[in-house]
C-alpha atoms as a PDB file:
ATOM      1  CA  UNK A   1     222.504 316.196  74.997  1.00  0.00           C
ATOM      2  CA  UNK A   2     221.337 317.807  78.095  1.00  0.00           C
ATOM      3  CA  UNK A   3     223.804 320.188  80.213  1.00  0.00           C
ATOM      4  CA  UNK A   4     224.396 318.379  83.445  1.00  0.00           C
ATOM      5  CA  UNK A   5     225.426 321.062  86.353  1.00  0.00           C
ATOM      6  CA  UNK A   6     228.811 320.928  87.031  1.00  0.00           C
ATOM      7  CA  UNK A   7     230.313 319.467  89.268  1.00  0.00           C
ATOM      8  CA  UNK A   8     228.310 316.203  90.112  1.00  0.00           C
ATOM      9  CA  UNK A   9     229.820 315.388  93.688  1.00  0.00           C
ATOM     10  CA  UNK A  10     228.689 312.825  95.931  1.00  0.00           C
ATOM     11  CA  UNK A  11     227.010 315.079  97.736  1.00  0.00           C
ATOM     12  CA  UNK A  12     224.745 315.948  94.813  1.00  0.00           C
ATOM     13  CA  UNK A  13     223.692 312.355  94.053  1.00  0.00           C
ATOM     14  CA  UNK A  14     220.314 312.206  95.782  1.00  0.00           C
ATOM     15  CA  UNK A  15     219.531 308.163  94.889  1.00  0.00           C
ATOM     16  CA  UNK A  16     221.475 305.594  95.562  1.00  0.00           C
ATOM     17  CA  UNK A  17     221.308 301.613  95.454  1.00  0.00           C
ATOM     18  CA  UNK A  18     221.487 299.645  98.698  1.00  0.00           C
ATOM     19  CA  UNK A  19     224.457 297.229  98.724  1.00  0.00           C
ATOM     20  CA  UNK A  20     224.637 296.354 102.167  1.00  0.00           C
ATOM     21  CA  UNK A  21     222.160 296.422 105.149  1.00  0.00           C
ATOM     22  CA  UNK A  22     222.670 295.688 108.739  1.00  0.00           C
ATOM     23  CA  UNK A  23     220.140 295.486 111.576  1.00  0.00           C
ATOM     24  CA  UNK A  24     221.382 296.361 115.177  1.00  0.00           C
ATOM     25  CA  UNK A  25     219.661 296.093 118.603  1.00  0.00           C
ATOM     26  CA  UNK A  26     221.089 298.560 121.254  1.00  0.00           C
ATOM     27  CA  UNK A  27     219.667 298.129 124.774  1.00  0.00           C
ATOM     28  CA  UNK A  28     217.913 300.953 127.044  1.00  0.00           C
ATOM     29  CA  UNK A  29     218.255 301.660 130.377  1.00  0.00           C
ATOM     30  CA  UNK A  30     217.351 298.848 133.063  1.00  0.00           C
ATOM     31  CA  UNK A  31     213.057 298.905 132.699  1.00  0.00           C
ATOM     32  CA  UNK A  32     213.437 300.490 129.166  1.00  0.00           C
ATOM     33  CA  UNK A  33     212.835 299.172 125.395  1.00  0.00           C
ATOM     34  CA  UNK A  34     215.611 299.165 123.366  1.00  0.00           C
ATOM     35  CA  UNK A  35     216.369 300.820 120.221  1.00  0.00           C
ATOM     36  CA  UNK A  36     217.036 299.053 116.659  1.00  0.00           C
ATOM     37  CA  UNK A  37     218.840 300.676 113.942  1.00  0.00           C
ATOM     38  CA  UNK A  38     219.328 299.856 110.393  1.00  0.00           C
ATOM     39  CA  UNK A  39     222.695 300.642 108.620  1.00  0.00           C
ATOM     40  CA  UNK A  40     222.782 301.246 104.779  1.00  0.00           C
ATOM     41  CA  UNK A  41     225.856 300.921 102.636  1.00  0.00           C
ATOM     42  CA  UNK A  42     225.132 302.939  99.448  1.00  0.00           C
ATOM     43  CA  UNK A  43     226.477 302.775  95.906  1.00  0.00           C
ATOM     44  CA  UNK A  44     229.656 300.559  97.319  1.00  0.00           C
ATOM     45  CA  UNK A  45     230.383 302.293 100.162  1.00  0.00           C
ATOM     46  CA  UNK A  46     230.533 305.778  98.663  1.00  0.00           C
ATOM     47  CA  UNK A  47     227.421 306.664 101.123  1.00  0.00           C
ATOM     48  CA  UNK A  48     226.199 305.625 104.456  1.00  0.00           C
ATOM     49  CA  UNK A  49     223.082 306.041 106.375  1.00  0.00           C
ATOM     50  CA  UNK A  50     221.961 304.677 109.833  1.00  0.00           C
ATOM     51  CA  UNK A  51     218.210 304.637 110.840  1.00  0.00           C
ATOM     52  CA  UNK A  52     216.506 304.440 113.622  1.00  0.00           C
ATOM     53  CA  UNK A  53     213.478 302.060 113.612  1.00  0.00           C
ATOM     54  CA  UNK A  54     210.764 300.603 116.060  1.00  0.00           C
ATOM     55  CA  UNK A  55     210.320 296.966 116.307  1.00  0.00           C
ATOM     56  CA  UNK A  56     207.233 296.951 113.832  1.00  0.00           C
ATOM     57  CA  UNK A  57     209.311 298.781 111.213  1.00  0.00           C
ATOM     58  CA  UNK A  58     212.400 296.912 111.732  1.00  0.00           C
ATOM     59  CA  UNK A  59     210.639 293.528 111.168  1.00  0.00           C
ATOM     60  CA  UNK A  60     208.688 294.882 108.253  1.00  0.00           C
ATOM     61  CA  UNK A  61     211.904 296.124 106.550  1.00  0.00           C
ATOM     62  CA  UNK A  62     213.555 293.147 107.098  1.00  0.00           C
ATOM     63  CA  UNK A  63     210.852 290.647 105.270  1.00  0.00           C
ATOM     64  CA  UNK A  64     211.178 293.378 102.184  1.00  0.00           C
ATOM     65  CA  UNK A  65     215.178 293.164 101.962  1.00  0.00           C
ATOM     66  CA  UNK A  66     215.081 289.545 102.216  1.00  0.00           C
ATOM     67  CA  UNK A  67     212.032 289.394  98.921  1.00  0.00           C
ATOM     68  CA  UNK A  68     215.647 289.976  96.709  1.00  0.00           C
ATOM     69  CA  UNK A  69     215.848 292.404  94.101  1.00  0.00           C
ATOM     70  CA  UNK A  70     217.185 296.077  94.002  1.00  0.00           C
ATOM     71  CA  UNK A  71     216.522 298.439  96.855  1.00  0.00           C
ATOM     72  CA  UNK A  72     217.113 302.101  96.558  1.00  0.00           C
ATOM     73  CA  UNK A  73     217.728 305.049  98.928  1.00  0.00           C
ATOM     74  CA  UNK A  74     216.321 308.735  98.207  1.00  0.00           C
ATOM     75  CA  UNK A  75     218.903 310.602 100.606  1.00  0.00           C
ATOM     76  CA  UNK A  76     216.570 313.886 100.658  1.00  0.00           C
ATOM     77  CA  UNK A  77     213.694 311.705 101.739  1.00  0.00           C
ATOM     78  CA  UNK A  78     214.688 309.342 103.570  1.00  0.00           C
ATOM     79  CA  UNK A  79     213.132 307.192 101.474  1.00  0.00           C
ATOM     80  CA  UNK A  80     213.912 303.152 101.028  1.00  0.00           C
ATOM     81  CA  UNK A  81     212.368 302.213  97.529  1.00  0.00           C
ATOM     82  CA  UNK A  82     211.642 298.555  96.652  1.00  0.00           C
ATOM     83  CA  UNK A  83     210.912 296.282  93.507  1.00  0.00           C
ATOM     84  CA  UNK A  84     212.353 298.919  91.176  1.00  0.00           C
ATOM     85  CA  UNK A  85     212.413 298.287  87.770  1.00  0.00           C
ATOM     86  CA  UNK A  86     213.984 299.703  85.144  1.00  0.00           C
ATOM     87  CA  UNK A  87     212.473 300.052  81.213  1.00  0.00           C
END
C-alpha cells in the first residue's frame, strides 16, 4: 500500500467535484459593463470558489454544466474539468 503524507487536510485536496454552481450578474458603474461571476460549491460544501468571467465565458460555461454529468475543479489551476470518466 502506498504511504499517503500525513495529514490529508482540506487544504491538501487539490480536486474536487462540483456540486453546486451559481451564475451572478453584478452591475458597473452608470456607462460601464457589468461583471458575472460563477460560484462553485465543492465536495458538499467542504470548498468554495467564486470566479470571475466575461460574458463569452459565462455563456460557454453555462451550456457545459447544463450537458449533465460530473464536473471537477483543480483548485491549483483553476481548472473546471468536464465529461470525466472514471475506468
Amino acid at each position: 500500500m502506498p504511504e499517503v503524507q500525513q495529514p490529508v487536510t482540506d487544504d491538501s485536496i487539490r480536486v474536487r467535484q462540483v456540486n453546486h454552481y451559481q451564475f451572478s450578474w453584478v452591475a458597473g458603474d452608470p456607462g460601464k459593463p457589468g461583471t458575472y461571476t460563477l460560484q462553485l460549491v465543492l465536495d458538499q460544501g467542504a470548498w468554495e470558489e467564486v470566479l470571475t468571467l466575461d460574458p463569452d465565458d459565462a455563456d460557454n460555461l453555462q451550456d457545459l454544466f447544463i450537458q449533465g454529468g460530473p464536473v471537477y475543479y483543480d483548485i491549483g489551476r483553476r481548472t473546471l474539468m468536464f465529461g470525466t470518466k472514471g475506468l
